[in-house]
C-alpha atoms as a PDB file:
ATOM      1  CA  UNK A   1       6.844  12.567 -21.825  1.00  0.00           C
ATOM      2  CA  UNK A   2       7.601   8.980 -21.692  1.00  0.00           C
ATOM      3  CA  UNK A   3       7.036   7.246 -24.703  1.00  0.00           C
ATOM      4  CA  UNK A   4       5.815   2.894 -24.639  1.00  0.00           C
ATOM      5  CA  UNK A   5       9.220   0.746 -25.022  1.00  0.00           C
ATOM      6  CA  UNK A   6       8.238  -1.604 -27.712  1.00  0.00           C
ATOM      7  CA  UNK A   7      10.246  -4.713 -27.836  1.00  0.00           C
ATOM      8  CA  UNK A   8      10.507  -7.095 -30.947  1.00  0.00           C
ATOM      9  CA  UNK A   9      12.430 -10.331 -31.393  1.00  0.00           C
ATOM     10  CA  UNK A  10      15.826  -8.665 -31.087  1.00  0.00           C
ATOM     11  CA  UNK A  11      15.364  -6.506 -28.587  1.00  0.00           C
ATOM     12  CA  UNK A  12      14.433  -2.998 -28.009  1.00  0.00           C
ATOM     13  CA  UNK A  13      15.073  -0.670 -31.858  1.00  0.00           C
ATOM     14  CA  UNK A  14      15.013   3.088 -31.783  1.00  0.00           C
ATOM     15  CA  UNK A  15      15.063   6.243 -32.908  1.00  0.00           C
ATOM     16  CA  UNK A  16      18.012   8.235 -30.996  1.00  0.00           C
ATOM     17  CA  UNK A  17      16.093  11.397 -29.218  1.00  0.00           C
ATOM     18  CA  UNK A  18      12.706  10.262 -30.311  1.00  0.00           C
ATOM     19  CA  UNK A  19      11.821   6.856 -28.522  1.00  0.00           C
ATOM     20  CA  UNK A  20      15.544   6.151 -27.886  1.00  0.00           C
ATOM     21  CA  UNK A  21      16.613   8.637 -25.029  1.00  0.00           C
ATOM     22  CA  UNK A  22      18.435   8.594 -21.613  1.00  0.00           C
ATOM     23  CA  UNK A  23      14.819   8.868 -19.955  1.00  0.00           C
ATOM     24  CA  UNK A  24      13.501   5.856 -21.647  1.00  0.00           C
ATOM     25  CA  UNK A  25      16.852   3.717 -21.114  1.00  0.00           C
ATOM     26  CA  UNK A  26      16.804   4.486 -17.284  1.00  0.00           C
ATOM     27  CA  UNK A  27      13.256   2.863 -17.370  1.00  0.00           C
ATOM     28  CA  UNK A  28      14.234   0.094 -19.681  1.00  0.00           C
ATOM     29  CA  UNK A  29      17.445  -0.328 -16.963  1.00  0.00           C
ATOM     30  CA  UNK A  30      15.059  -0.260 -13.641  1.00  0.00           C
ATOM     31  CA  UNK A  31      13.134  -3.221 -15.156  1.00  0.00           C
ATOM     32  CA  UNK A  32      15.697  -5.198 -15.707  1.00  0.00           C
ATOM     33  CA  UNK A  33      17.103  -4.298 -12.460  1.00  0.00           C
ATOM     34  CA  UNK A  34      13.765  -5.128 -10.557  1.00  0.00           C
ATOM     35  CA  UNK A  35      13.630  -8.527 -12.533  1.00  0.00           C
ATOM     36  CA  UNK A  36      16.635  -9.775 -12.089  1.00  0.00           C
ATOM     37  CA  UNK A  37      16.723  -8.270  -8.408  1.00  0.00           C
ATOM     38  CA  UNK A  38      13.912 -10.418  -7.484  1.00  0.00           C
ATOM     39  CA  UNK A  39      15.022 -13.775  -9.924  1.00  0.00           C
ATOM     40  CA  UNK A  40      18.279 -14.172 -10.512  1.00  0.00           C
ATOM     41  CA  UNK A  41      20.368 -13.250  -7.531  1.00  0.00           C
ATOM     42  CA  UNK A  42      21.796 -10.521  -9.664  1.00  0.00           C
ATOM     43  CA  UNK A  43      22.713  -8.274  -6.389  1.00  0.00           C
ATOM     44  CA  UNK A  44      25.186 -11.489  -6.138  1.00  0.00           C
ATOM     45  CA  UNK A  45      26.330 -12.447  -9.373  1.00  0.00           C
ATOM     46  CA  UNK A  46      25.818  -9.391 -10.698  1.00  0.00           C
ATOM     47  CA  UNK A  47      25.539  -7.909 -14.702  1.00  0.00           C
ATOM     48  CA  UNK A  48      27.710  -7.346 -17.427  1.00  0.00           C
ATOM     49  CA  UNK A  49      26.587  -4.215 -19.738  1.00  0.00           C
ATOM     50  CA  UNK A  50      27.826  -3.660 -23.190  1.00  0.00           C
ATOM     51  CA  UNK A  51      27.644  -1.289 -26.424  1.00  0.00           C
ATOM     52  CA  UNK A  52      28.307  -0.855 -29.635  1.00  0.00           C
ATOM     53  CA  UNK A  53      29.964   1.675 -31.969  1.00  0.00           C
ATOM     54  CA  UNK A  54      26.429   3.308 -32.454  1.00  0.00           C
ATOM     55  CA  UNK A  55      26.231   7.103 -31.704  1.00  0.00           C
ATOM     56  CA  UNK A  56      26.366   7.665 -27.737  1.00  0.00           C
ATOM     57  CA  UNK A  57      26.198   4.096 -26.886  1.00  0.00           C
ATOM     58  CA  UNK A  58      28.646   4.144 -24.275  1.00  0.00           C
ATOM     59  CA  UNK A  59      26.758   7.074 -22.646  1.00  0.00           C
ATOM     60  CA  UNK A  60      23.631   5.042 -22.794  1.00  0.00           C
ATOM     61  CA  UNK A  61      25.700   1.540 -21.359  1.00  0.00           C
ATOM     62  CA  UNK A  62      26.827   4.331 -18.874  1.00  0.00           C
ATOM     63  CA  UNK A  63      23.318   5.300 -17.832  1.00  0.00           C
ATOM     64  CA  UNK A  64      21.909   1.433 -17.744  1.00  0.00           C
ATOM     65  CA  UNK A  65      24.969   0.624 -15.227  1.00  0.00           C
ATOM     66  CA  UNK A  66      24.562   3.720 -12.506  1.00  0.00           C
ATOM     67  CA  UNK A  67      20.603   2.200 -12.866  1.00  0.00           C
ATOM     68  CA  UNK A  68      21.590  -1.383 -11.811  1.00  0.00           C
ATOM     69  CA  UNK A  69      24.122   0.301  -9.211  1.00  0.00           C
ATOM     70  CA  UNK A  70      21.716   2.056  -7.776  1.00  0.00           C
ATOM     71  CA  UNK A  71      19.921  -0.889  -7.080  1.00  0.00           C
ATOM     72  CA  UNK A  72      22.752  -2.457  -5.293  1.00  0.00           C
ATOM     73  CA  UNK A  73      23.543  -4.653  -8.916  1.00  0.00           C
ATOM     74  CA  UNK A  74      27.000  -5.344  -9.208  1.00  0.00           C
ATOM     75  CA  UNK A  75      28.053  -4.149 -12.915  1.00  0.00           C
ATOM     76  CA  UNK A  76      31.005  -5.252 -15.239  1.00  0.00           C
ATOM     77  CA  UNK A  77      30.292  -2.352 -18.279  1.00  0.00           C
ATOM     78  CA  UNK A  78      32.783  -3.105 -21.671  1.00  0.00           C
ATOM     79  CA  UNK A  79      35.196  -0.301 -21.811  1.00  0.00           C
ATOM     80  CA  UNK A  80      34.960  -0.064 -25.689  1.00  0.00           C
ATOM     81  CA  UNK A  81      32.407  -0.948 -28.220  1.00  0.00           C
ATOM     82  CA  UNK A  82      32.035  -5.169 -27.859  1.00  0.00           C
ATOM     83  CA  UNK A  83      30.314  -7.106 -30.294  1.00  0.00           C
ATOM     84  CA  UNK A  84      27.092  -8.910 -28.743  1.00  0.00           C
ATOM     85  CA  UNK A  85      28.599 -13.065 -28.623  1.00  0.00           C
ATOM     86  CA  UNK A  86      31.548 -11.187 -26.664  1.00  0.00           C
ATOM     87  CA  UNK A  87      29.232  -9.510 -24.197  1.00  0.00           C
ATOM     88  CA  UNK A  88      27.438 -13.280 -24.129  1.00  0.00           C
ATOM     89  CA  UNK A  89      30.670 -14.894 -23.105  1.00  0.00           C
ATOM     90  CA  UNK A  90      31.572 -12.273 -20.756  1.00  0.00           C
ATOM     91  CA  UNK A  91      28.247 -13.208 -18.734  1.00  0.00           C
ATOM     92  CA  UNK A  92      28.682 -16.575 -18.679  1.00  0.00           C
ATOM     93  CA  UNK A  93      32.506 -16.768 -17.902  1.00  0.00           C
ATOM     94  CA  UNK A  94      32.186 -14.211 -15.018  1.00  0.00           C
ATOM     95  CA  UNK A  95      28.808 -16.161 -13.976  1.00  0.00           C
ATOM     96  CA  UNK A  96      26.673 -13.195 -13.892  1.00  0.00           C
ATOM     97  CA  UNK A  97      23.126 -13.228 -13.582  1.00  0.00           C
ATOM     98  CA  UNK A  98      22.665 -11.344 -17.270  1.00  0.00           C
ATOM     99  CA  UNK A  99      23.929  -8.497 -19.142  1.00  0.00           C
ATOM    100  CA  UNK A 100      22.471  -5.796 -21.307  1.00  0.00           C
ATOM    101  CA  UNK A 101      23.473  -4.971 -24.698  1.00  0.00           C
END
């Protein structure tokens, strides 16, 4: 059963296996692939994805980048927990279209 994403000022917060689950981050993942698809020449530029040192958070990362892949979205994903200005920088050096934290 998919559960409503709820997003506040600082993004998406979650409950790990309640609203927080692979299911809901692959949706979360195809709408920012279809928005930036369509916008921001992401298929181009491409995204940068990042995580934290939160439980499973590179599995999650790992499931938001084969979502943007599959849409043809270029992906640079962190290879060990990055702390969010890092992540920011990353985008904007390698002039991607966005990335996902």
């Amino acid at each position: 059963m998919a559960f409503e994403i709820k997003f506040g000022t600082d993004g998406w917060r979650g409950v790990i296996a309640e609203d927080y689950t692979f299911e809901n981050v692959r949706r979360a993942a195809q709408g920012v692939a279809t928005y930036y698809a369509e916008r921001q020449r992401a298929r181009e530029r491409g995204m940068v994805i990042g995580y934290d040192h939160r439980f499973a958070s590179e599995h999650f990362a790992a499931a938001a980048a084969e979502v943007l892949a599959a849409n043809d979205i270029p992906v640079l994903l962190t290879e060990i927990g990055t702390p969010t200005p890092v992540i920011s920088y990353a985008a904007i050096a390698n002039k991607t279209a966005g990335a996902i934290n």
